[in-house]
N, C-alpha and C. Protein backbone atom coordinates (compact mmCIF):
# COMPACT_ATOMS: atom_id res chain seq x y z
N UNK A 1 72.65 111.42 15.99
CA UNK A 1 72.82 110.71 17.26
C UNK A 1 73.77 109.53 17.07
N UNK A 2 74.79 109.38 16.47
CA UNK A 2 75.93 108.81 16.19
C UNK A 2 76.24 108.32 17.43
N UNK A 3 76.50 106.87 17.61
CA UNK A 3 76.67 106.14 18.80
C UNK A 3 76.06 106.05 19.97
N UNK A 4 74.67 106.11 19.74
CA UNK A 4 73.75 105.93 20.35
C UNK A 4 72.96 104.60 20.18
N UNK A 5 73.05 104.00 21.03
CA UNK A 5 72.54 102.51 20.93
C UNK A 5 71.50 102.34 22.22
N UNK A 6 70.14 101.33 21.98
CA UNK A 6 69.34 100.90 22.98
C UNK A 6 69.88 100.42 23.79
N UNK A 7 69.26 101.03 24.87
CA UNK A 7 69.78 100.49 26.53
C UNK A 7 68.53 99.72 26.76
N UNK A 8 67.46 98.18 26.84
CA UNK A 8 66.80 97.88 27.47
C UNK A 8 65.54 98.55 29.02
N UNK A 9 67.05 98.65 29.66
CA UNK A 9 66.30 99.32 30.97
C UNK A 9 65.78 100.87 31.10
N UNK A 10 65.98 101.09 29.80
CA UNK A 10 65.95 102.54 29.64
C UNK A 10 64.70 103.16 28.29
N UNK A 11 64.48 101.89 27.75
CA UNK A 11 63.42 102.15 26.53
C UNK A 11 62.28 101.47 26.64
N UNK A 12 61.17 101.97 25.79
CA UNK A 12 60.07 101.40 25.45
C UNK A 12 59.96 101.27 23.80
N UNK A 13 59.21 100.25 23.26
CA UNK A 13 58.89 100.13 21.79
C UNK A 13 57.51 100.89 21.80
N UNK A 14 57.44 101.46 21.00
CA UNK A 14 56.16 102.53 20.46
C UNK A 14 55.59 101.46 19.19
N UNK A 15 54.38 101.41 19.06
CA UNK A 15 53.75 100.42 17.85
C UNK A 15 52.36 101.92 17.72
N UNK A 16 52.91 102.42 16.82
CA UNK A 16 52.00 103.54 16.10
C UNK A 16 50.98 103.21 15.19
N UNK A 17 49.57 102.69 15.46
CA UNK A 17 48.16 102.65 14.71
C UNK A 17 48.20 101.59 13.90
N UNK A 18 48.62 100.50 13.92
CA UNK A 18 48.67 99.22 13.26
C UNK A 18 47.05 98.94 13.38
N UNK A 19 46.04 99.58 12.71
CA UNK A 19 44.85 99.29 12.71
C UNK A 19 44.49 98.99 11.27
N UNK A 20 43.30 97.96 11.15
CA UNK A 20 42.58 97.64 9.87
C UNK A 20 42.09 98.49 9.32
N UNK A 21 41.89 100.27 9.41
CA UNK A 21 41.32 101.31 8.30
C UNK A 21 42.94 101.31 8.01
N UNK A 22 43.84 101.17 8.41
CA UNK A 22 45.39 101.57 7.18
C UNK A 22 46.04 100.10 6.99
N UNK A 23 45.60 99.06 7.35
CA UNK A 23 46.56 97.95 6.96
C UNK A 23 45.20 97.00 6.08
N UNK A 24 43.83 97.23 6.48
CA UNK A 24 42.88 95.92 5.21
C UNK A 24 43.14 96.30 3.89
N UNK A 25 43.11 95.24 2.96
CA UNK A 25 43.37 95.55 1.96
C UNK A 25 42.27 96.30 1.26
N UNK A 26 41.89 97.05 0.37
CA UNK A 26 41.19 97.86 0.01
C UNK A 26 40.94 98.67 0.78
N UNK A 27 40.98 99.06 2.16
CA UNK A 27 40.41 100.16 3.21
C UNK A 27 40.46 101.18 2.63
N UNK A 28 39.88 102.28 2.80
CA UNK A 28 39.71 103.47 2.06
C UNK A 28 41.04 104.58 2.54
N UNK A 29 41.62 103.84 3.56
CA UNK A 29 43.01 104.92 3.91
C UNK A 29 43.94 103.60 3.88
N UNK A 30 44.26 102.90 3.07
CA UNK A 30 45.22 101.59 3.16
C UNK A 30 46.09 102.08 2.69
N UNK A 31 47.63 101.74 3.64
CA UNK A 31 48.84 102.33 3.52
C UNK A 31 49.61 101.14 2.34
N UNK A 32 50.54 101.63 1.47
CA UNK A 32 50.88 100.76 1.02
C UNK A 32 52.31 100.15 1.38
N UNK A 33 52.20 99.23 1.95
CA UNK A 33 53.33 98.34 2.69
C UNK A 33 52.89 98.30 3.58
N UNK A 34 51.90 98.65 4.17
CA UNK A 34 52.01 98.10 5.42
C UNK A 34 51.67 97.30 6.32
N UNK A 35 51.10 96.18 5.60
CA UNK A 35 50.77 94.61 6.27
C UNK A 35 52.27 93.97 5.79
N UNK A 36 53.31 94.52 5.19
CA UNK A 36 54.50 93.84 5.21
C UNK A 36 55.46 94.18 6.11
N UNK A 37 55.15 95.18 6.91
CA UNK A 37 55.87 95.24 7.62
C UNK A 37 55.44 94.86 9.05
N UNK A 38 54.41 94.16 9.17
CA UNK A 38 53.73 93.65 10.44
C UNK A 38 54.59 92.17 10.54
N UNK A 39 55.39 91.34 9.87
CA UNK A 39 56.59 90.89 10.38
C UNK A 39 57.03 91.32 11.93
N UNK A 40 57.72 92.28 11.12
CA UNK A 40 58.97 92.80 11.57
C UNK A 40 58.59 93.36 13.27
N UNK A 41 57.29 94.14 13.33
CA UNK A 41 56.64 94.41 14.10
C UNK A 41 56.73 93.55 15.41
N UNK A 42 56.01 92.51 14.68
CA UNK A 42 55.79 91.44 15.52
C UNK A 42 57.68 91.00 16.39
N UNK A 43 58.25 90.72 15.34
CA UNK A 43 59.64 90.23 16.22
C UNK A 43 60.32 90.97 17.15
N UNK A 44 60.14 92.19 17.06
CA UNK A 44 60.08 93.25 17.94
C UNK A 44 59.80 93.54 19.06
N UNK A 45 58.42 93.06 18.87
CA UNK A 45 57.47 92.94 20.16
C UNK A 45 57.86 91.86 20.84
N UNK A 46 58.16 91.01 20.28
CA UNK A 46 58.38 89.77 20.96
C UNK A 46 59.98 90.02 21.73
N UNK A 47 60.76 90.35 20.89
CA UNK A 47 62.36 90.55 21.65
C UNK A 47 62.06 91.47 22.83
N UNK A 48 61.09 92.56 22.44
CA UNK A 48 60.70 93.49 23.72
C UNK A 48 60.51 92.58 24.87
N UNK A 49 59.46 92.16 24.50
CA UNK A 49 58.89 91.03 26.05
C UNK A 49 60.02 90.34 26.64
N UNK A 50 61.02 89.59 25.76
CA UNK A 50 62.15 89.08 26.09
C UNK A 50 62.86 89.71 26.71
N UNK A 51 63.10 91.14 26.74
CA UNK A 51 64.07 91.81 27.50
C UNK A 51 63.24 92.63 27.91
N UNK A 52 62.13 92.63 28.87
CA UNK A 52 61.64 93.07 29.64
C UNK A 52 61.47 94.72 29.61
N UNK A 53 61.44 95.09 28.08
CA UNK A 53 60.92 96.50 28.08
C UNK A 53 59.42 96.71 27.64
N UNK A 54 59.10 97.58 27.98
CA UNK A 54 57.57 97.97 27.67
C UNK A 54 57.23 98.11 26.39
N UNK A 55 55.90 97.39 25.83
CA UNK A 55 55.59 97.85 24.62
C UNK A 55 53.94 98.74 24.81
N UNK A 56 54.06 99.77 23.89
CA UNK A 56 52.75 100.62 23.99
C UNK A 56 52.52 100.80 22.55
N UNK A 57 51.28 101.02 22.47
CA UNK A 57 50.47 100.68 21.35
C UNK A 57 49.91 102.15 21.31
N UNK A 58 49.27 102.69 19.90
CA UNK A 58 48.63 103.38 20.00
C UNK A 58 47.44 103.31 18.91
N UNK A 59 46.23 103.87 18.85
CA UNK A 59 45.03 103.36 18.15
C UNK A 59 44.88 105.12 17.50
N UNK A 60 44.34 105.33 16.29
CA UNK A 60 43.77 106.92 16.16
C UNK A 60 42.46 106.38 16.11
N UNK A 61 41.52 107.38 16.67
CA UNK A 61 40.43 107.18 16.61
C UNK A 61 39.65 108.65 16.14
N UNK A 62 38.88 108.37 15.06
CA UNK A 62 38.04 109.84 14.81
C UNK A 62 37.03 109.58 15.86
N UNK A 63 36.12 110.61 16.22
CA UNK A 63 35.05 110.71 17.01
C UNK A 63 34.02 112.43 16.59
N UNK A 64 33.48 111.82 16.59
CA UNK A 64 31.91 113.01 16.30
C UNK A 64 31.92 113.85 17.72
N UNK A 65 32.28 113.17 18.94
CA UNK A 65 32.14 113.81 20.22
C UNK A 65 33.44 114.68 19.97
N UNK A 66 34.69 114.14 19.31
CA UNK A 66 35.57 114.87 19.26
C UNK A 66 36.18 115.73 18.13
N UNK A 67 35.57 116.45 17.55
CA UNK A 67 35.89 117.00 16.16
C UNK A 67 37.07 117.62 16.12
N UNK A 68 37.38 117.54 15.28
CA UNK A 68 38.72 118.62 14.72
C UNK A 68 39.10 118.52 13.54
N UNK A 69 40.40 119.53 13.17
CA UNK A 69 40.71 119.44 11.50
C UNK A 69 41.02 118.55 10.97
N UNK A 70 41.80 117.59 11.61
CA UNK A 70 42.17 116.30 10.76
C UNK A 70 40.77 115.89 10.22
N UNK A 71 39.48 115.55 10.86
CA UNK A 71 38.60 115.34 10.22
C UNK A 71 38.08 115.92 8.64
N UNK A 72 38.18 117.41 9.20
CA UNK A 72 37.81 117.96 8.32
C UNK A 72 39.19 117.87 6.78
N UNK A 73 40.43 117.64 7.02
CA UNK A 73 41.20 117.79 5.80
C UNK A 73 41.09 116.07 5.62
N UNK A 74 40.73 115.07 6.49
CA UNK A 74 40.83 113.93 5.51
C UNK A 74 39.13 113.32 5.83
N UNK A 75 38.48 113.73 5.21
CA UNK A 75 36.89 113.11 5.35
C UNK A 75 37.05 111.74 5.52
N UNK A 76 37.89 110.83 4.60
CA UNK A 76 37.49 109.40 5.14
C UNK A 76 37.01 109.02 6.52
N UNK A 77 37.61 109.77 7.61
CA UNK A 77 37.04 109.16 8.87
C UNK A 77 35.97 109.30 9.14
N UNK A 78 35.04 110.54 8.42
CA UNK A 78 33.44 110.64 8.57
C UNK A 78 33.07 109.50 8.09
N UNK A 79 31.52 109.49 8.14
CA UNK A 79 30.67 108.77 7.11
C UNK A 79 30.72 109.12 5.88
N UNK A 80 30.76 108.51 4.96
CA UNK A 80 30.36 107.16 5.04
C UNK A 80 30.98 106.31 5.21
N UNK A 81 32.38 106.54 4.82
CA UNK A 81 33.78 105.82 4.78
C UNK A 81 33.71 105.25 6.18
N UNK A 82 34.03 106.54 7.21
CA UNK A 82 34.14 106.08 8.54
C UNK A 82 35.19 105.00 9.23
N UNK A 83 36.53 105.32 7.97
CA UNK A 83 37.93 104.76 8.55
C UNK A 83 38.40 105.32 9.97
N UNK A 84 38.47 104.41 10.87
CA UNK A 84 39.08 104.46 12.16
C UNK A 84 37.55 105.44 12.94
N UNK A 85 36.78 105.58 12.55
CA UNK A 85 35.85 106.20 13.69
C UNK A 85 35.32 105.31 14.56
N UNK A 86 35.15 106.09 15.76
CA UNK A 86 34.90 105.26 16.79
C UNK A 86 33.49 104.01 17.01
N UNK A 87 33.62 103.11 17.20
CA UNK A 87 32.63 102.20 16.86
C UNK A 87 32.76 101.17 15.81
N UNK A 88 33.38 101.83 14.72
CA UNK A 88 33.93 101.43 13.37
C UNK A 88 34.90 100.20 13.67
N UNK A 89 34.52 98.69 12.95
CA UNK A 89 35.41 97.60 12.94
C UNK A 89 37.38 98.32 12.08
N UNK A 90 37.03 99.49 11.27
CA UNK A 90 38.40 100.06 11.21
C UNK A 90 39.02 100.42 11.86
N UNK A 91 39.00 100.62 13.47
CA UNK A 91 39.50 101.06 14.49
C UNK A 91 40.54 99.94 14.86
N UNK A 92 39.98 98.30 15.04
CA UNK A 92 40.87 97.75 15.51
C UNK A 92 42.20 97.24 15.03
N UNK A 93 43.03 96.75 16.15
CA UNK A 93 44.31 96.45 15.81
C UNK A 93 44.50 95.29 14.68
N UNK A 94 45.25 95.24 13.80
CA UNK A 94 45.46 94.13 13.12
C UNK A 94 45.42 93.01 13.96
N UNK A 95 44.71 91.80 14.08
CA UNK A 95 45.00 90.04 14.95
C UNK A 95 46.36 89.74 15.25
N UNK A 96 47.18 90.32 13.94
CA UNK A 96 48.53 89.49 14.28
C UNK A 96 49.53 90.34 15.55
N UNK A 97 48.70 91.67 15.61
CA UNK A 97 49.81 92.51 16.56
C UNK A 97 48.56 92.77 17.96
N UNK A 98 48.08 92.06 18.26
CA UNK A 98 47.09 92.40 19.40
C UNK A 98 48.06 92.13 20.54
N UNK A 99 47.75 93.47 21.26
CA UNK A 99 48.35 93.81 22.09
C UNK A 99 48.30 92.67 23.61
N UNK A 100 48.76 92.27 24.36
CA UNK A 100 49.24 91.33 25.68
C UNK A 100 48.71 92.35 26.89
N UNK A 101 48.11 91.70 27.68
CA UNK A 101 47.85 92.05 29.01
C UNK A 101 49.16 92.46 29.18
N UNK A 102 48.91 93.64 30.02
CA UNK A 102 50.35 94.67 30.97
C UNK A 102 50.76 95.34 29.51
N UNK A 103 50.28 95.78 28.23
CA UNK A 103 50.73 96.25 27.57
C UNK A 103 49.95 97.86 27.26
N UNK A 104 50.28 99.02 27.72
CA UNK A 104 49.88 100.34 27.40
C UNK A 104 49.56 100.43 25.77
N UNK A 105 47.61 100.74 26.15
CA UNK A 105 47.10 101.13 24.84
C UNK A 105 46.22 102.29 24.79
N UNK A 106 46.90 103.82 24.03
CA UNK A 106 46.79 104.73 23.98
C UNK A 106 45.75 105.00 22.86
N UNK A 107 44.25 105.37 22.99
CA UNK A 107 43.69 106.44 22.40
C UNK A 107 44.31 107.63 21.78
N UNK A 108 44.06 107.81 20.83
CA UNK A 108 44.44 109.51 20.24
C UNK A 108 43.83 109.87 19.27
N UNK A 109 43.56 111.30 19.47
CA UNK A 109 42.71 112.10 18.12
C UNK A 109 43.70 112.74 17.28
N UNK A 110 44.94 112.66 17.40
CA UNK A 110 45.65 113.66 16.15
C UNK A 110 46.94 112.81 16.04
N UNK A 111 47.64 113.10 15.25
CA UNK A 111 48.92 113.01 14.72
C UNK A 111 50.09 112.53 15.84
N UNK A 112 50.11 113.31 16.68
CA UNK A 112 51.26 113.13 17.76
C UNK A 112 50.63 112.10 18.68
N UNK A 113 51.37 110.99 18.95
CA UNK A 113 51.07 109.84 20.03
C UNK A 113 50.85 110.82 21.40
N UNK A 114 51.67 111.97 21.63
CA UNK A 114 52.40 112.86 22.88
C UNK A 114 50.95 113.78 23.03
N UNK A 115 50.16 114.22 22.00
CA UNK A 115 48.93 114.88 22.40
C UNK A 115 48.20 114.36 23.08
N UNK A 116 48.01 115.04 24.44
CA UNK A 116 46.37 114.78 25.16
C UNK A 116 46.71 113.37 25.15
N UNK A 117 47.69 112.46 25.54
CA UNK A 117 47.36 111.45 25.89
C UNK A 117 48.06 110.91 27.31
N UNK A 118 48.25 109.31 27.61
CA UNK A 118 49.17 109.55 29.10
C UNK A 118 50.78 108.83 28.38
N UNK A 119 50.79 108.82 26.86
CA UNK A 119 51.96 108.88 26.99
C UNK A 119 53.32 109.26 27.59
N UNK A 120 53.84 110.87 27.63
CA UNK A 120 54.74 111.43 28.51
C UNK A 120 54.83 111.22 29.85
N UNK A 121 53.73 110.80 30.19
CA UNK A 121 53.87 110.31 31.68
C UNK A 121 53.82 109.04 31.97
N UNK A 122 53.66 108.39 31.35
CA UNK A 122 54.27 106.85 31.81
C UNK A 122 55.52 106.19 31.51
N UNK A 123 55.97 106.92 30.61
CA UNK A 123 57.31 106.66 30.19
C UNK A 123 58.42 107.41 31.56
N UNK A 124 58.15 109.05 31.57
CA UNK A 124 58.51 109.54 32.49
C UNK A 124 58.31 108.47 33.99
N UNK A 125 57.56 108.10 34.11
CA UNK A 125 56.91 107.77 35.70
C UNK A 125 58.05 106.12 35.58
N UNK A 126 58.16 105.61 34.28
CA UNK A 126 59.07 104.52 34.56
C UNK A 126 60.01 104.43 34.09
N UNK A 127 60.98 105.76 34.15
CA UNK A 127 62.25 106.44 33.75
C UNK A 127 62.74 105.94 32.68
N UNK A 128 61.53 105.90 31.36
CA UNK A 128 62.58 105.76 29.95
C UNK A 128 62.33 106.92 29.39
N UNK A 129 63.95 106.84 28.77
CA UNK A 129 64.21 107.85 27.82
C UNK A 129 64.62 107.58 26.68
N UNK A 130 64.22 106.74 25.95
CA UNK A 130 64.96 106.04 24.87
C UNK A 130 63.46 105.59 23.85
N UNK A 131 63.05 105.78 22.80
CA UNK A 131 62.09 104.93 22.28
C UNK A 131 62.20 104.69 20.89
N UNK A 132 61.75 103.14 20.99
CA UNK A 132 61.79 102.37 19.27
C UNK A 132 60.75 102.61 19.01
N UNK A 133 60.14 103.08 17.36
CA UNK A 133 59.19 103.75 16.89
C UNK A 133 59.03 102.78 15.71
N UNK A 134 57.59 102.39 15.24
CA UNK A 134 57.38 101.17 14.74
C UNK A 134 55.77 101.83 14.19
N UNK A 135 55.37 101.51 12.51
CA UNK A 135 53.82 102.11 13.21
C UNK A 135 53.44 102.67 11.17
N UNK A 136 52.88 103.02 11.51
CA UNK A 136 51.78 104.12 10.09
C UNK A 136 51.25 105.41 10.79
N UNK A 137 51.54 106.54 9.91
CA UNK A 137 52.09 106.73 8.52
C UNK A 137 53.56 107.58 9.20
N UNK A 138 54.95 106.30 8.42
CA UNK A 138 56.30 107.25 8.49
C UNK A 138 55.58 108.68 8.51
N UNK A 139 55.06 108.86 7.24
CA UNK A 139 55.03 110.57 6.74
C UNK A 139 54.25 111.64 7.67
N UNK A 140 53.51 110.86 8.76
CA UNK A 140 52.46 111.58 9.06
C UNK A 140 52.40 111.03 10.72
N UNK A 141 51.56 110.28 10.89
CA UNK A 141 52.09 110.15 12.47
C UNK A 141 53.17 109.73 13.25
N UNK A 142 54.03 109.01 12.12
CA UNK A 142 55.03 108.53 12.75
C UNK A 142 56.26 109.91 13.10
N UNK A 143 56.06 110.75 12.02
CA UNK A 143 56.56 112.06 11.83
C UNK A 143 56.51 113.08 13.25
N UNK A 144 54.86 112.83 13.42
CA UNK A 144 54.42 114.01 14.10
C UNK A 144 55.07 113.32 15.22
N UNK A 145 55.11 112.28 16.04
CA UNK A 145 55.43 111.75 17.28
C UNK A 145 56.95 111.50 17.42
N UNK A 146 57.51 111.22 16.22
CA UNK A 146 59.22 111.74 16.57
C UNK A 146 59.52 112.91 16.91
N UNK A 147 59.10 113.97 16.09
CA UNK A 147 58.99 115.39 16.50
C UNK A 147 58.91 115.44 17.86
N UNK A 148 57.62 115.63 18.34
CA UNK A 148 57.73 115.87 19.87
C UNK A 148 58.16 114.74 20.52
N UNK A 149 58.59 113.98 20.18
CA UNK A 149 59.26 113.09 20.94
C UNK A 149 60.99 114.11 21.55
N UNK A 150 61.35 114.88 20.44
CA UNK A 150 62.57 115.06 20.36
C UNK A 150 62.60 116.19 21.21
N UNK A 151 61.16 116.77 20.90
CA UNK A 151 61.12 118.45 21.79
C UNK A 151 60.96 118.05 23.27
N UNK A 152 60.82 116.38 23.64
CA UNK A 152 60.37 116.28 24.84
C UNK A 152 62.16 115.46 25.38
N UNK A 153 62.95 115.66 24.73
CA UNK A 153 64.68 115.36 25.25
C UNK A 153 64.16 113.55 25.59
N UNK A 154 63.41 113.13 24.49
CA UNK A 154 63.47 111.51 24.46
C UNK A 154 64.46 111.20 22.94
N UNK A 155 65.58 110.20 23.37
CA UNK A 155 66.11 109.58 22.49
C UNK A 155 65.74 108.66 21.47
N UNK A 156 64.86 109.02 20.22
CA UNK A 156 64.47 107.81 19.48
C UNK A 156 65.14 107.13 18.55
N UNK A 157 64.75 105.72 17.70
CA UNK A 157 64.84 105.37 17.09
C UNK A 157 63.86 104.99 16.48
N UNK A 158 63.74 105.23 15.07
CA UNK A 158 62.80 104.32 14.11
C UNK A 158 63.20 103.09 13.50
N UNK A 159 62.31 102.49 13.31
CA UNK A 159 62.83 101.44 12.51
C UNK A 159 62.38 101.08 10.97
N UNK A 160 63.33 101.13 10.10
CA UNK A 160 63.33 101.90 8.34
C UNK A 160 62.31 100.48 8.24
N UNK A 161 62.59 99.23 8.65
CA UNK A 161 61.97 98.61 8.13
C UNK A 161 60.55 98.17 8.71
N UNK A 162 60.06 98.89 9.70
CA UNK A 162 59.34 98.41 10.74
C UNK A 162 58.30 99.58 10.88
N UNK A 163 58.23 100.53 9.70
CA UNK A 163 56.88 101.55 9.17
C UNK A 163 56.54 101.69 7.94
N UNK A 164 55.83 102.30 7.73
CA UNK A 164 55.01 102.07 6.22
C UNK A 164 54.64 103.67 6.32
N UNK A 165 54.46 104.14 4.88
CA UNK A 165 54.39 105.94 4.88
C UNK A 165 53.11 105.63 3.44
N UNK A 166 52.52 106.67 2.93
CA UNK A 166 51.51 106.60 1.89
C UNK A 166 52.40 106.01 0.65
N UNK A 167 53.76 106.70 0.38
CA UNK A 167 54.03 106.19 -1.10
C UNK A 167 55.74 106.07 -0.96
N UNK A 168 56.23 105.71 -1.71
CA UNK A 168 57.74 105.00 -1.57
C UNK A 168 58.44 106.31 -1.51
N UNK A 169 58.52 107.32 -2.04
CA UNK A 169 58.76 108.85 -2.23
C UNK A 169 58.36 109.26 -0.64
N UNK A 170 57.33 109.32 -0.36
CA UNK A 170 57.37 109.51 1.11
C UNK A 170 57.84 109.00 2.09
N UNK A 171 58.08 107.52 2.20
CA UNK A 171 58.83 106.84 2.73
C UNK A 171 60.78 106.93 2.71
N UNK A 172 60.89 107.51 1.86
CA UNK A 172 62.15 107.75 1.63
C UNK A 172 62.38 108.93 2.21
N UNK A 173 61.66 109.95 1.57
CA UNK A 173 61.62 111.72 2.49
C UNK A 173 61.53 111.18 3.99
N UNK A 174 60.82 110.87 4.55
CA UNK A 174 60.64 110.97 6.07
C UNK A 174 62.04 110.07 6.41
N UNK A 175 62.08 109.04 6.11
CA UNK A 175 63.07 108.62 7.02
C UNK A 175 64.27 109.23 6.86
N UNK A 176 64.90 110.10 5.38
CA UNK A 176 65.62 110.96 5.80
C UNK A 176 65.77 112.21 6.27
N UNK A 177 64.78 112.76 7.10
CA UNK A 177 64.21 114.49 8.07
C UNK A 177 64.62 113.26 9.06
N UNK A 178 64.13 112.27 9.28
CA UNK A 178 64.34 112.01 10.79
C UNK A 178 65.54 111.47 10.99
N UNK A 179 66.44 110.78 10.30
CA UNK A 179 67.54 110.69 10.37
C UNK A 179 68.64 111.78 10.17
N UNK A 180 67.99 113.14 9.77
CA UNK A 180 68.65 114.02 9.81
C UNK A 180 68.40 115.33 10.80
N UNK A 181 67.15 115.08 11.67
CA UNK A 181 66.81 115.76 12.40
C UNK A 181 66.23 115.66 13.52
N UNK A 182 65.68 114.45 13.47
CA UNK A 182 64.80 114.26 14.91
C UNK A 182 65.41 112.98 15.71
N UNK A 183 66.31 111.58 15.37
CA UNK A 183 66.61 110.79 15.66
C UNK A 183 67.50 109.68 15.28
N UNK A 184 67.24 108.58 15.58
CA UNK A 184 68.20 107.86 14.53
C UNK A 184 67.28 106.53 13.59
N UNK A 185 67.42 106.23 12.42
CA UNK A 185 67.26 104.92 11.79
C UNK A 185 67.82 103.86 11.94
N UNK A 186 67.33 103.11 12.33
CA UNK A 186 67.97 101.40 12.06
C UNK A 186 66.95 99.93 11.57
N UNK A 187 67.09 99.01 11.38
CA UNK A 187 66.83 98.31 10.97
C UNK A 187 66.11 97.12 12.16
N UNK A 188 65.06 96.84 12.02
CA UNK A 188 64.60 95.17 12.53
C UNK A 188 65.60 94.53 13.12
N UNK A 189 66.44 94.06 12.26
CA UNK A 189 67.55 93.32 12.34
C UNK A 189 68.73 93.90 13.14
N UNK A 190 69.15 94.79 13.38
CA UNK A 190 70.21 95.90 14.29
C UNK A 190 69.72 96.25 15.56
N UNK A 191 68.12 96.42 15.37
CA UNK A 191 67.66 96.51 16.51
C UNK A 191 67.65 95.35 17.63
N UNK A 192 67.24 94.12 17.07
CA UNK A 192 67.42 92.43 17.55
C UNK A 192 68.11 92.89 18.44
N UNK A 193 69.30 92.34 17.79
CA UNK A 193 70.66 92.73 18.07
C UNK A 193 71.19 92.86 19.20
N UNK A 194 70.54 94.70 18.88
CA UNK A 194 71.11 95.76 20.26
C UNK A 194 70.63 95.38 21.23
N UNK A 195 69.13 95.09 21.44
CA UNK A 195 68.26 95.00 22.26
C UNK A 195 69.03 93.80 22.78
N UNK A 196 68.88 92.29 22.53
CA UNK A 196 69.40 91.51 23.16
C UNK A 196 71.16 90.96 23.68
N UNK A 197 71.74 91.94 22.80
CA UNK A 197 73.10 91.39 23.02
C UNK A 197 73.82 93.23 23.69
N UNK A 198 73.22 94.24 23.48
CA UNK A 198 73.82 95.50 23.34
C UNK A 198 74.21 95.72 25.03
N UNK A 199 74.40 96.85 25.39
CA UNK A 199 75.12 97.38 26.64
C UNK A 199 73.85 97.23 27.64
N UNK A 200 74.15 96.80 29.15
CA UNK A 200 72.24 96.88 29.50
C UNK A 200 73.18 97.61 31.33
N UNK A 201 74.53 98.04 30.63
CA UNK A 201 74.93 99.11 32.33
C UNK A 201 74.28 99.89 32.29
């Protein structure tokens, strides 16, 4: 996507599962990097608000009412562990990225932000087509939601410095599939940038 740059009036920032079962330290699914990149997060969010684009959040939540395989291939979310299950103090958002009144916060049971949730339609309903992708795990949800992001003819961007994946090897693999297949990479800092100084016809 070579010369493709954020249009403001046209995007939303995506903040993918910034919750305490993948960012406390010791948590039994703790990503590594990724309370360092809750910075970056944050300035983001904030330039968002500044230029008046939407930020949406999303939470994973296991649930007993709601079973499925992810449960079953990563047990931590059962008991005893019970990372991110519902009820579970691992569910919530990190303090430093708590989400602002008027800010869309999406439930989800799997991988893709775009499953079973009202993502696609609120974006649709307030004609963006453009989204900055920010969040845990590069390798894994951030993965799965560029994907259909792309099958759904939305223009993304990630930001290299503004996700965290399980291991540096993974972090490196994913951001180059998605820079070679699903979207584009850029930086915290490029993003600033675009967002506040870039094209807003």
């Amino acid at each position: 996507m070579e010369g493709y740059s954020i249009k403001p009036q046209q995007a939303a920032l995506l903040i993918i599962d910034m919750q305490r079962g993948f960012l406390d330290q010791g948590s039994v699914m703790e990503v590594p990097g990724g309370r360092a990149i809750v910075p970056n997060v944050r300035r983001l969010i904030d330039t968002c608000y500044a230029a008046r684009m939407p930020v949406i959040f999303t939470w994973y939540v296991w649930s007993p009412k709601v079973p499925n395989l992810i449960g079953e291939l990563h047990s931590q979310h059962k008991p005893p562990a019970c990372c991110c299950m519902e009820g579970h103090e691992s569910v919530e958002m990190v303090p430093e990225l708590a989400p602002s009144q008027g800010d869309l916060v999406l439930k989800k049971h799997g991988y893709d932000a775009f499953f079973q949730t009202r993502l696609d339609y609120a974006l649709r309903s307030s004609k963006k087509d453009q989204l900055v992708v920010t969040g845990v795990m590069t390798d894994v949800c951030v993965l799965a939601t560029v994907s259909s992001a792309l099958h759904r003819e939305y223009r993304v961007t990630v930001v290299s410095d503004g996700v965290a994946a399980s291991s540096e090897e993974a972090q490196k693999a994913a951001l180059d599939l998605i820079s070679r297949s699903f979207g584009r990479v850029a930086t915290t800092e490029d993003l600033v940038r675009e967002i506040l100084e870039g094209p807003r016809e």
